[in-house]
C-alpha atoms as a PDB file:
ATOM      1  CA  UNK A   1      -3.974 158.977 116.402  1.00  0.00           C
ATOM      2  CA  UNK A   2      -2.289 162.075 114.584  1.00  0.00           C
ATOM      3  CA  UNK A   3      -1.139 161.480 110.628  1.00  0.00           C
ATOM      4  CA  UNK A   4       2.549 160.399 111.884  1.00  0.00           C
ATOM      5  CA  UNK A   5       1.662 157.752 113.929  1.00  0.00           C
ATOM      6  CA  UNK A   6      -0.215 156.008 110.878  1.00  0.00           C
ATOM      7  CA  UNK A   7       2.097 156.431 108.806  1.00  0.00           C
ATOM      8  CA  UNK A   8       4.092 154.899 111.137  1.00  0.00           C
ATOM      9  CA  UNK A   9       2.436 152.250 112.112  1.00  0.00           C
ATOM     10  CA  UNK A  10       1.796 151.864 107.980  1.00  0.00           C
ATOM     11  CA  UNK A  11       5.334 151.902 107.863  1.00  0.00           C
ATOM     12  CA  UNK A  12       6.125 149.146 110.450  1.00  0.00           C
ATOM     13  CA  UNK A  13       3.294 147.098 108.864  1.00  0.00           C
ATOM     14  CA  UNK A  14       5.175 146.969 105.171  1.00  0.00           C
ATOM     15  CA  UNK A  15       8.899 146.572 107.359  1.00  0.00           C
ATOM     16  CA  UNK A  16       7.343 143.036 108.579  1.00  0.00           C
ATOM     17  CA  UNK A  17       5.601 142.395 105.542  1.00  0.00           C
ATOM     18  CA  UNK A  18       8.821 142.117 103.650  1.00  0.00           C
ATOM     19  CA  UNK A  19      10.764 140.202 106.553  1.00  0.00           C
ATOM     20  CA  UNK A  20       8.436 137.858 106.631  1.00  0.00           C
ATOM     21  CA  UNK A  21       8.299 136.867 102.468  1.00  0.00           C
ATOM     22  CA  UNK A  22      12.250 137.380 102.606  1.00  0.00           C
ATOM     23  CA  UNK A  23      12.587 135.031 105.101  1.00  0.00           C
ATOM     24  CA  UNK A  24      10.210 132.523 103.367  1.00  0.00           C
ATOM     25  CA  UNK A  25      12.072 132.845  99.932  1.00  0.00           C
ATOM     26  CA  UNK A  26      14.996 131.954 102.086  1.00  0.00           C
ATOM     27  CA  UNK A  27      13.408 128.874 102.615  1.00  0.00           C
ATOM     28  CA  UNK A  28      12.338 128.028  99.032  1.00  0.00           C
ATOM     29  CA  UNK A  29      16.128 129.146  98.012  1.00  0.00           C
ATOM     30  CA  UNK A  30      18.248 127.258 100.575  1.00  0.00           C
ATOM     31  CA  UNK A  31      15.992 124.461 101.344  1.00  0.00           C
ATOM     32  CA  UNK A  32      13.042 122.373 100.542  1.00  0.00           C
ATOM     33  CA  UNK A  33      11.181 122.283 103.819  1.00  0.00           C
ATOM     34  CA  UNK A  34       7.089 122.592 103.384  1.00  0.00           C
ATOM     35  CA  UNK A  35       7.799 122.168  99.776  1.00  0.00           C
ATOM     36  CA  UNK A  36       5.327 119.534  99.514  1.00  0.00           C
ATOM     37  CA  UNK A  37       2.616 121.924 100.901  1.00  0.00           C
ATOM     38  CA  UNK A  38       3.177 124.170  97.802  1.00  0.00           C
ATOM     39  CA  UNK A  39       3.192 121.930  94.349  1.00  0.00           C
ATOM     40  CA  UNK A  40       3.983 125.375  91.983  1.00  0.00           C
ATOM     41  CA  UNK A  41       7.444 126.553  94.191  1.00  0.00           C
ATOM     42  CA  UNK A  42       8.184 129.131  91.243  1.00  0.00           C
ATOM     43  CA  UNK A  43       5.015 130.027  91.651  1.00  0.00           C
ATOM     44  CA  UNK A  44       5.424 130.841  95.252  1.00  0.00           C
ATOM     45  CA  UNK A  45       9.125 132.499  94.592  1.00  0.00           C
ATOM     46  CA  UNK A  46       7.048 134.717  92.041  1.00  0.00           C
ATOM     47  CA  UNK A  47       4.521 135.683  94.610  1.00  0.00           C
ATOM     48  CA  UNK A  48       7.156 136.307  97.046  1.00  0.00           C
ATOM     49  CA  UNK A  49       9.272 138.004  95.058  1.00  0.00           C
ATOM     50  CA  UNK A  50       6.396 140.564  93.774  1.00  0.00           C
ATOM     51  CA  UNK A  51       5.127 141.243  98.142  1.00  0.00           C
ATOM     52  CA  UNK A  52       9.200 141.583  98.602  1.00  0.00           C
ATOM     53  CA  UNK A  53       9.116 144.491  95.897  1.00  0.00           C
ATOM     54  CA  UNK A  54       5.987 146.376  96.941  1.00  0.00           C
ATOM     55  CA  UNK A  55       6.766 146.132 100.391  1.00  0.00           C
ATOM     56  CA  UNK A  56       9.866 148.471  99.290  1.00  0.00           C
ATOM     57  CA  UNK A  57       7.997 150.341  97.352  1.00  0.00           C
ATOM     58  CA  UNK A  58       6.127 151.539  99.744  1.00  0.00           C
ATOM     59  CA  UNK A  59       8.759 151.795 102.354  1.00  0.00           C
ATOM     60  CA  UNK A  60      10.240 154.443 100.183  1.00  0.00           C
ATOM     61  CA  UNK A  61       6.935 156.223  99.527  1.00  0.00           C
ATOM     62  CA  UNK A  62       6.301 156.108 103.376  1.00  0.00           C
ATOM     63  CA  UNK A  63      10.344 156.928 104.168  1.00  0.00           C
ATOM     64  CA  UNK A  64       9.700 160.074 102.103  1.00  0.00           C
ATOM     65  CA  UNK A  65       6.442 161.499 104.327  1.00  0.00           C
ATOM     66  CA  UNK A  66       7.991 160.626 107.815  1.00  0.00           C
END
């Protein structure tokens, strides 16, 4: 594996990682299903809301050495 492709592949990883906890907040926002599995929802936005942010933070960082 050269430098690129793990950065790459670093890249990709961060890419899903804030699809993923978008698409669950989208849940919490627009709907209440599996609400009952999580007693603290602003908890849970919080959490989401914080992977949501440093998965762009590192996009960025990563955008910048690719």
């Amino acid at each position: 594996m050269t430098g690129d492709s793990l950065l790459n592949a670093a890249y990709l990883h961060f890419k899903a990682l804030k699809a993923k906890a978008k698409e669950n907040l989208e849940v919490y926002l627009t709907g209440y299903a599996g609400v009952a599995e999580h007693p603290d929802v602003v908890k849970e936005v919080i959490e989401l809301t914080k992977t949501i942010v440093e998965a762009e933070e590192a996009i960025k960082f990563l955008e910048q050495k690719l």
